[in-house]
Protein backbone atom coordinates (compact mmCIF):
# COMPACT_ATOMS: atom_id res chain seq x y z
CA UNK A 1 0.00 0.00 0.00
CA UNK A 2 1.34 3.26 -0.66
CA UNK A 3 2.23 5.43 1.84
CA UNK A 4 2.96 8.84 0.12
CA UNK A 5 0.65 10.88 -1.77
CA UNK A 6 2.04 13.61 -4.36
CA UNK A 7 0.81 17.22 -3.61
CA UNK A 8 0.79 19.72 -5.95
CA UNK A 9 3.78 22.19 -5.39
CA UNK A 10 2.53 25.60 -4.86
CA UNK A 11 3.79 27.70 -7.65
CA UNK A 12 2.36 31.03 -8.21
CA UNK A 13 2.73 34.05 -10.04
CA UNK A 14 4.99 36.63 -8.10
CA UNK A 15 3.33 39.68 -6.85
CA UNK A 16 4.38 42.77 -7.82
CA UNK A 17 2.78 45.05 -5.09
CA UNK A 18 2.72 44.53 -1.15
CA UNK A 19 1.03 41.46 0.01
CA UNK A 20 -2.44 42.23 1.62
CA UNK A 21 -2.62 39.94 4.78
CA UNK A 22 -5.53 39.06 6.74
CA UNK A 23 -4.93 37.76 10.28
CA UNK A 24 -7.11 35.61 12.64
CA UNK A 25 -6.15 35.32 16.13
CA UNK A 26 -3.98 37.61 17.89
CA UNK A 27 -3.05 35.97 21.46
CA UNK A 28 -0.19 36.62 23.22
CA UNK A 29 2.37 35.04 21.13
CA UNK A 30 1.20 36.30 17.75
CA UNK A 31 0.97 39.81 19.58
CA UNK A 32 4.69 39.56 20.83
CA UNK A 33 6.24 37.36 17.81
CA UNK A 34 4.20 36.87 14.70
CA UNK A 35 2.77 40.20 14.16
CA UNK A 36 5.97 42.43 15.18
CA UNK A 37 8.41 40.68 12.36
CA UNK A 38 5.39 40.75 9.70
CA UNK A 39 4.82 44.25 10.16
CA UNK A 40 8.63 44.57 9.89
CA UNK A 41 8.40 42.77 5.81
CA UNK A 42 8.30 46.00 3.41
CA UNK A 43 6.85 43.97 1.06
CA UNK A 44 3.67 43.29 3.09
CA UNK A 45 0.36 45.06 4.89
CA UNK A 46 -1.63 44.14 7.44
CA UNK A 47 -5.08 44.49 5.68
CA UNK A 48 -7.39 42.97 8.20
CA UNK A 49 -7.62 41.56 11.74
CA UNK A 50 -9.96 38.86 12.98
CA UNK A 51 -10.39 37.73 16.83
CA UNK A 52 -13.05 36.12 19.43
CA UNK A 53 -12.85 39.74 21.06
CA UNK A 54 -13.75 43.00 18.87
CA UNK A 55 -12.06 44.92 21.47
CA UNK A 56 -8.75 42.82 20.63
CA UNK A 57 -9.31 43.26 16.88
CA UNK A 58 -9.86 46.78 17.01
CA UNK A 59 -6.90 47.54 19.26
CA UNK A 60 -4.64 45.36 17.15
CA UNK A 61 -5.40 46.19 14.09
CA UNK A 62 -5.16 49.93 14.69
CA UNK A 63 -2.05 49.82 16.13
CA UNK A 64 -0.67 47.78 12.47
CA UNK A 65 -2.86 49.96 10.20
CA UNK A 66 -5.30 47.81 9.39
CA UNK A 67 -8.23 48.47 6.93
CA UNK A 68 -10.78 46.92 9.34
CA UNK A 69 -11.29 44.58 11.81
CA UNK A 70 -13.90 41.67 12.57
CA UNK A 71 -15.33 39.03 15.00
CA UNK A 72 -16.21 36.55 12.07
CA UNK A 73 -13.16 35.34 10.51
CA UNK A 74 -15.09 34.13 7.51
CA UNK A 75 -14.95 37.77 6.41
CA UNK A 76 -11.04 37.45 6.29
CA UNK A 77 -10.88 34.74 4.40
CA UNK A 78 -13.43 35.90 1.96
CA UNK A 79 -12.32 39.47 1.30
CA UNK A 80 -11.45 39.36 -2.36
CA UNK A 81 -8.42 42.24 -1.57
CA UNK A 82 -6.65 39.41 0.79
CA UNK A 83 -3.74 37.86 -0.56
CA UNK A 84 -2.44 36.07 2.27
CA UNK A 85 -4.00 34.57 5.69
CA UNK A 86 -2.09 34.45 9.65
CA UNK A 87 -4.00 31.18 11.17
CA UNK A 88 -2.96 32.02 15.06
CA UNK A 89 -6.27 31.16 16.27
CA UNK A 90 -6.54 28.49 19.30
CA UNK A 91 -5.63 24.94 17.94
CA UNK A 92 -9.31 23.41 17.30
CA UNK A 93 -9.66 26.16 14.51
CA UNK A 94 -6.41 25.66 12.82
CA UNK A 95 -7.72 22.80 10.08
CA UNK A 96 -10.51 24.10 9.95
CA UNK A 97 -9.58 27.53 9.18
CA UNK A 98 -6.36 26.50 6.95
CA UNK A 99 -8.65 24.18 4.81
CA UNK A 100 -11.04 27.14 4.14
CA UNK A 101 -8.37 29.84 3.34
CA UNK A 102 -6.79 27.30 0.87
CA UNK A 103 -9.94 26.75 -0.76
CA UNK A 104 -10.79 30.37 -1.27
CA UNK A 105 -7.16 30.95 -3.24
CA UNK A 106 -5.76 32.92 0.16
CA UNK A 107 -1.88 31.70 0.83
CA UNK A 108 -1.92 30.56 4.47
CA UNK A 109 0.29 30.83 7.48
CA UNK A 110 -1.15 28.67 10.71
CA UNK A 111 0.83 28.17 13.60
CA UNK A 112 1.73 24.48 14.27
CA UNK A 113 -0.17 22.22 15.35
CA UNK A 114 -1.88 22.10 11.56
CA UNK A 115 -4.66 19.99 12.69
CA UNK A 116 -5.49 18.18 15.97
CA UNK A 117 -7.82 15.68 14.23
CA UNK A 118 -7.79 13.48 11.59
CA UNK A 119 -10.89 14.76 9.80
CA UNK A 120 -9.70 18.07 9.98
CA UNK A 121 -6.07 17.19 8.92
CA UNK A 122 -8.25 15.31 5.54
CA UNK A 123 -9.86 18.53 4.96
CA UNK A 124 -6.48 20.34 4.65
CA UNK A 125 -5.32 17.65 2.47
CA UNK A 126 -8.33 17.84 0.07
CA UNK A 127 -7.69 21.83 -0.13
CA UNK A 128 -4.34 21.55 -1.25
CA UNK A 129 -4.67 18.26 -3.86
CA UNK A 130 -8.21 20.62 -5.22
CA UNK A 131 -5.70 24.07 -5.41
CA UNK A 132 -4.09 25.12 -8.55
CA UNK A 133 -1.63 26.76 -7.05
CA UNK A 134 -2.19 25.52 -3.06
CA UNK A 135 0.57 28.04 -0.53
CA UNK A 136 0.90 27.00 2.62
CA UNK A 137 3.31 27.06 5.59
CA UNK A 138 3.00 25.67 9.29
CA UNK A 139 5.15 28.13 11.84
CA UNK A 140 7.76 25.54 12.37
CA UNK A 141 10.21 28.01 12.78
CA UNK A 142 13.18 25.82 14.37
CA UNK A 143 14.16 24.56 10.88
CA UNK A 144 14.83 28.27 10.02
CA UNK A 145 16.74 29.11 12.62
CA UNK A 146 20.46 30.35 11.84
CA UNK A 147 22.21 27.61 13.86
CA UNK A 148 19.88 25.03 12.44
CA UNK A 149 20.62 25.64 9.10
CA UNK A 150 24.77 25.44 9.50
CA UNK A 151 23.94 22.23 10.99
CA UNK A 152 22.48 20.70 8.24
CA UNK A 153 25.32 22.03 5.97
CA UNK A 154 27.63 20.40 7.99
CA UNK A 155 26.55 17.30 7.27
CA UNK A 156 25.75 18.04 3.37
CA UNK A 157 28.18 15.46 2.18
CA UNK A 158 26.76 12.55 4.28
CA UNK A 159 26.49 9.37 2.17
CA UNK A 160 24.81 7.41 5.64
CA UNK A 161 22.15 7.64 7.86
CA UNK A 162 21.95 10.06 11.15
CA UNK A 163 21.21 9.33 14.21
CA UNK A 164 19.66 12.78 16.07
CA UNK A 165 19.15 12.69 20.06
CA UNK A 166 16.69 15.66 20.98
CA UNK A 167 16.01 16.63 24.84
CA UNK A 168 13.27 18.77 25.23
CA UNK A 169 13.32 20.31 29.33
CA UNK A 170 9.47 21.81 28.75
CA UNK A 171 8.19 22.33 31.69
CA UNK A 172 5.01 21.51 33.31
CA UNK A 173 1.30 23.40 32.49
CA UNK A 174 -1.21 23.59 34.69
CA UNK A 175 -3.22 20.73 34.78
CA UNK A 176 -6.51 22.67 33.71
CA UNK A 177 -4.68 24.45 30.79
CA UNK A 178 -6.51 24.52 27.77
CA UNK A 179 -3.99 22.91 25.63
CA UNK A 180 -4.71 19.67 27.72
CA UNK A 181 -8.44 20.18 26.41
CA UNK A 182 -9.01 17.32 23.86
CA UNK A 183 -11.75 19.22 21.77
CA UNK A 184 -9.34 23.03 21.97
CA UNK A 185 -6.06 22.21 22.47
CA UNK A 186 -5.40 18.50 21.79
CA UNK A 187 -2.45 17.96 23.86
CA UNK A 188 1.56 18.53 24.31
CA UNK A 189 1.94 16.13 21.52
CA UNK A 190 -0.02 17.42 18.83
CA UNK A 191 0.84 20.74 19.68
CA UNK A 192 4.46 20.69 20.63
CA UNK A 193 5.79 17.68 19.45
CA UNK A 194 5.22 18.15 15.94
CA UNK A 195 8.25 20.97 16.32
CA UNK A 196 10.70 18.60 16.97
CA UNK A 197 9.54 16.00 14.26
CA UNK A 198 9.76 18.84 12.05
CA UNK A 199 12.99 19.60 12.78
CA UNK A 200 14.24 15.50 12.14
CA UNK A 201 12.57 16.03 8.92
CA UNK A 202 14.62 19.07 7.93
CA UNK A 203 18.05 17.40 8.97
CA UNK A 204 17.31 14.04 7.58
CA UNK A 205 15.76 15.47 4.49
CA UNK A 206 13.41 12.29 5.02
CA UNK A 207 9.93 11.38 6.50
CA UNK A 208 9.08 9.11 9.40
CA UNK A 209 8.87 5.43 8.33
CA UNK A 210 8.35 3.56 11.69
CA UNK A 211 7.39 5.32 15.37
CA UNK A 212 7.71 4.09 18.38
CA UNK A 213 6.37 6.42 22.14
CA UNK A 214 6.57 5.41 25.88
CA UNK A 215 5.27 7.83 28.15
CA UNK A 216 6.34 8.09 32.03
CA UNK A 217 3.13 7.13 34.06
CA UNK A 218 0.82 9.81 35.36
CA UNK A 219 0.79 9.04 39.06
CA UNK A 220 1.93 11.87 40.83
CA UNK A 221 -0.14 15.55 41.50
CA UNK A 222 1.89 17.41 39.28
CA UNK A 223 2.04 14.69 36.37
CA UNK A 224 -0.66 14.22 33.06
CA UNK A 225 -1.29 11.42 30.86
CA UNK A 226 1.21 11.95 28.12
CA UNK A 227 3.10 14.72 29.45
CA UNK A 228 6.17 13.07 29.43
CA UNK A 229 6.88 11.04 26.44
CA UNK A 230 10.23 9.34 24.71
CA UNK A 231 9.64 8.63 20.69
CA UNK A 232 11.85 6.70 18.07
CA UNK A 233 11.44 7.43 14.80
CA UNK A 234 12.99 5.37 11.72
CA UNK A 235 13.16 7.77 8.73
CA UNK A 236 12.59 6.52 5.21
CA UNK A 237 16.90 7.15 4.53
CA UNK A 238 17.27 4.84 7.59
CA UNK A 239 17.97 7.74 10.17
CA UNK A 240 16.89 7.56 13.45
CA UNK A 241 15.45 10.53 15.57
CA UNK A 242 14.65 10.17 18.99
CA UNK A 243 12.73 12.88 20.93
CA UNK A 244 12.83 12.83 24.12
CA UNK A 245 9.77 15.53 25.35
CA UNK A 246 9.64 15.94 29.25
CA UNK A 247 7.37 18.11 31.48
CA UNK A 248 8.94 16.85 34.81
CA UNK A 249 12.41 18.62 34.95
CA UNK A 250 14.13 21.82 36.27
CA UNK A 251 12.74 24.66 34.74
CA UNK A 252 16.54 26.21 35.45
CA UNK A 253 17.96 23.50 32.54
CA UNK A 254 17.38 24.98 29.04
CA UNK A 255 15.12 23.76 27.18
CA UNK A 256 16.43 22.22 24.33
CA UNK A 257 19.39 20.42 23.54
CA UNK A 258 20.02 18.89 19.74
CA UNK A 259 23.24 15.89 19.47
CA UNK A 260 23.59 14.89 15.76
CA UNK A 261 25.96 11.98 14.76
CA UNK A 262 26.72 10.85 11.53
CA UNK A 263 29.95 9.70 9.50
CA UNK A 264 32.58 10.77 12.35
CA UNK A 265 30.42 13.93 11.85
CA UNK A 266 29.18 15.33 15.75
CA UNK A 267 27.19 18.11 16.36
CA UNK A 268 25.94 19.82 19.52
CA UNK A 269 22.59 22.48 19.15
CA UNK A 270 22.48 23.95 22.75
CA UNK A 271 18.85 25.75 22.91
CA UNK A 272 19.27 27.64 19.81
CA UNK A 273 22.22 29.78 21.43
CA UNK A 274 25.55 27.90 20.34
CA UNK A 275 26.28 25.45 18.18
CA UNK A 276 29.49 23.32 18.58
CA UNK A 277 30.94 21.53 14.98
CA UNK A 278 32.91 18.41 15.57
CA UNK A 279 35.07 16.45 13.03
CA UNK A 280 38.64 14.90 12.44
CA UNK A 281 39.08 15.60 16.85
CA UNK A 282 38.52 18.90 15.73
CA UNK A 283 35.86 21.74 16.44
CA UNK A 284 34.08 24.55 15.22
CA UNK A 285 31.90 26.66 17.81
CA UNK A 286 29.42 28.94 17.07
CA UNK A 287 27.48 31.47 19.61
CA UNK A 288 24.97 33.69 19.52
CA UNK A 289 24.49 36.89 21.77
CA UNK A 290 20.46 36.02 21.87
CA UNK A 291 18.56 32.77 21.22
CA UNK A 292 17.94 32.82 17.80
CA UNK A 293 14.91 30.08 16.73
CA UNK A 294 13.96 31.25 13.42
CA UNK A 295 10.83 32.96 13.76
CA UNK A 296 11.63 36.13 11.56
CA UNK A 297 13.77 33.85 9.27
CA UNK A 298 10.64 31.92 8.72
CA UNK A 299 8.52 34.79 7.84
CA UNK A 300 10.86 36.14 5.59
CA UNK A 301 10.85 32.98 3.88
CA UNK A 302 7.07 32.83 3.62
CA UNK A 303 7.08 36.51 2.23
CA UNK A 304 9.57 35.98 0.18
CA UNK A 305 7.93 33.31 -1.37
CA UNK A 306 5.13 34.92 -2.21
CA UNK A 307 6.41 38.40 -3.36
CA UNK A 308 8.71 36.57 -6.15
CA UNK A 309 6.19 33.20 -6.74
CA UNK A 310 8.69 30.42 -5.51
CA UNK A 311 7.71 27.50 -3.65
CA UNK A 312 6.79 27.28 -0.41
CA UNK A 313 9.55 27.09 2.04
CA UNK A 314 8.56 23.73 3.65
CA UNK A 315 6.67 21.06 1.19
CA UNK A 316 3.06 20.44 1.49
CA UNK A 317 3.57 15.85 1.55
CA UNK A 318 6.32 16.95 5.10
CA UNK A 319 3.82 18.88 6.71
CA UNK A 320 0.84 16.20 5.95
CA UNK A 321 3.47 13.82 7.18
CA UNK A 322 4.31 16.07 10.50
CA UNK A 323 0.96 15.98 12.15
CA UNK A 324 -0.09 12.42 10.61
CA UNK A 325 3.58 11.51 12.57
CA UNK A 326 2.36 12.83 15.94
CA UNK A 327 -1.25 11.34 15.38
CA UNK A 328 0.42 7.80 14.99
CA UNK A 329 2.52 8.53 18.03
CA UNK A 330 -0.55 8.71 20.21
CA UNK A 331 -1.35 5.45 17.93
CA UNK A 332 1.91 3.82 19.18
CA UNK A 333 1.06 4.82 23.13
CA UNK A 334 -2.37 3.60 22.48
CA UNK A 335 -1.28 -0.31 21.26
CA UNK A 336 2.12 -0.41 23.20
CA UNK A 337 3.64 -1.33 19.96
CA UNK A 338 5.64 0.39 16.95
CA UNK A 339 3.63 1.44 14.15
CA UNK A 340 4.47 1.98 10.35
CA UNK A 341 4.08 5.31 9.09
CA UNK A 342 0.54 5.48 7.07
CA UNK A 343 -1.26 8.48 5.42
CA UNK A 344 -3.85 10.00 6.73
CA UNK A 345 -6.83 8.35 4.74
CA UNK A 346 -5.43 5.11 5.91
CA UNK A 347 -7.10 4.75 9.89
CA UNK A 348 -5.98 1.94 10.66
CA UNK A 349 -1.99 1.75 12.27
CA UNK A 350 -0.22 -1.48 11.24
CA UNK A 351 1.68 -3.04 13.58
CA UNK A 352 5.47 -3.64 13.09
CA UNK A 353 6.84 -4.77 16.16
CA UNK A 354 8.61 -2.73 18.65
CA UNK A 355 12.21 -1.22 18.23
């Protein structure tokens, strides 16, 4: 049985005036991140601005020069002067509201997770295979970041697989958070997770094959179901990725930490702030003054792509593949087992043994 389907590309004509962009959602991290380095693109406007909360709308829209605002986000995404959608909505509404952008010909930026159900990840999928021209880009932003990209080109020349070890310190929510909400948020996996599978992806230049998930129990009062959670995952180039995402740490240990080994190749990611290149008992360092994850890099990339009609920065069948990947890790928790990697249509995980 097949397990890749061929999406169309996402070629369109370049633009040759500032992209109009309509945004839905402005919580706190599209107000601090998202919104800030878009407004900073010369080659864009903020044309509209959609939340729950008029108030919201009105106050962030005026302060980006928007034409108007709105509490119905259907009159965002319909606005014939709208080149270009921000999805930074609450998780539920990310499918949802990606599948409908697509469909009306708007380009579309959603913050991961791109779907926290399977229905709602189909409907994206039947946007873009229906689209002439389908543009879309999840906020995985890691892959853009400066250090991440000299690690991949320090292992360019590799002629074997990698093995990549990623430690994610996150922290602990509170246990009524609504991320934990399995109708809003859909959990840590779905909406964290898919980051770091992201980020395999981009390394490995490969998809998941195989994945395998154990998660520590949740016994204790400051523990959830899932919170805690080690996954393997075999890559279609034979690579192996293992993330290991924990909520029950030190809050004083940074938060992420990347070791990549391949073909006497080593090399270190330290939370996004140095970078250490090892080779021939030899090293390269790299530092940064500030953590530097790629969140403007990744909307100049997206801008970019639309202002001169290039492809998409990150490939519609990878970020299908992404959230299908951390679907099928709940699949692997669920049946203690390893499961093959399957697309979306397919709902039923097939069992491959464990790792």
């Amino acid at each position: 049985m097949p397990t890749r389907i061929a999406l169309p590309a996402g070629k369109a004509p370049r633009l040759d005036r500032p992209i109009r962009l309509g945004v839905i959602g402005a919580g706190q991290f599209a107000k601090a991140v998202l919104l800030p380095a878009l407004a900073a693109c010369k080659q864009l406007q903020i044309h509209a601005v959609s939340t729950a909360s008029g108030l919201t709308a009105r106050e962030v829209g005026q302060r980006y020069g928007a034409k108007f605002c709105t509490s119905d986000a259907a009159e965002v995404i319909a606005d014939p002067e709208i080149d270009a959608i921000l999805i930074a909505t609450r998780h539920d509404q990310h499918g949802p509201l990606t599948a409908q952008a697509i469909r009306a010909g708007k380009a579309v930026f959603v913050e991961k997770p791109l779907a926290i159900t399977l229905d709602s990840l189909l409907q994206v999928q039947a946007a873009i295979a229906a689209s002439a021209s389908p543009r879309l880009l999840v906020g995985y932003n890691r892959r853009f970041s400066p250090l991440a990209v000299k690690c991949k080109a320090f292992f360019a020349a590799r002629v074997e697989p990698m093995f990549i070890s990623y430690r994610v310190n996150a922290g602990s929510f509170p246990a009524d958070s609504w991320v934990f909400d399995a109708k809003e948020g859909g959990g840590r996996i779905l909406g964290e997770v898919c980051h770091f599978v992201d980020f395999i992806c981009y390394l490995t230049g490969a998809r998941p094959q195989r994945i395998f998930a154990e998660a520590l129990p949740a016994n204790g009062p400051r523990t959830l179901a899932r919170d805690s959670v080690s996954i393997t995952l075999r890559m279609t180039d034979g690579s192996i990725g293992a993330i290991h995402y924990l909520a029950n740490g030190d809050p004083g240990v940074r938060k992420e930490y990347v070791e990549v080994f391949c073909g006497q190749h080593t090399a270190i990611l330290d939370n996004y702030r140095s970078l250490s290149l090892h080779r021939r008992n030899r090293s390269e360092n790299h530092r940064l003054l500030n953590q530097a994850k790629g969140h403007s890099e990744e909307i100049k990339s997206f801008v970019a792509a639309l202002s001169g009609g290039g492809p998409m920065p990150i490939d519609a069948e990878t970020l299908i593949a992404v959230t299908q990947t951390t679907f099928l890790v709940h699949a692997s928790l669920d049946l203690g087992e390893t499961v093959g990697y399957l697309p979306p249509a397919d709902p039923v995980p097939r069992h491959v043994g464990h790792t």
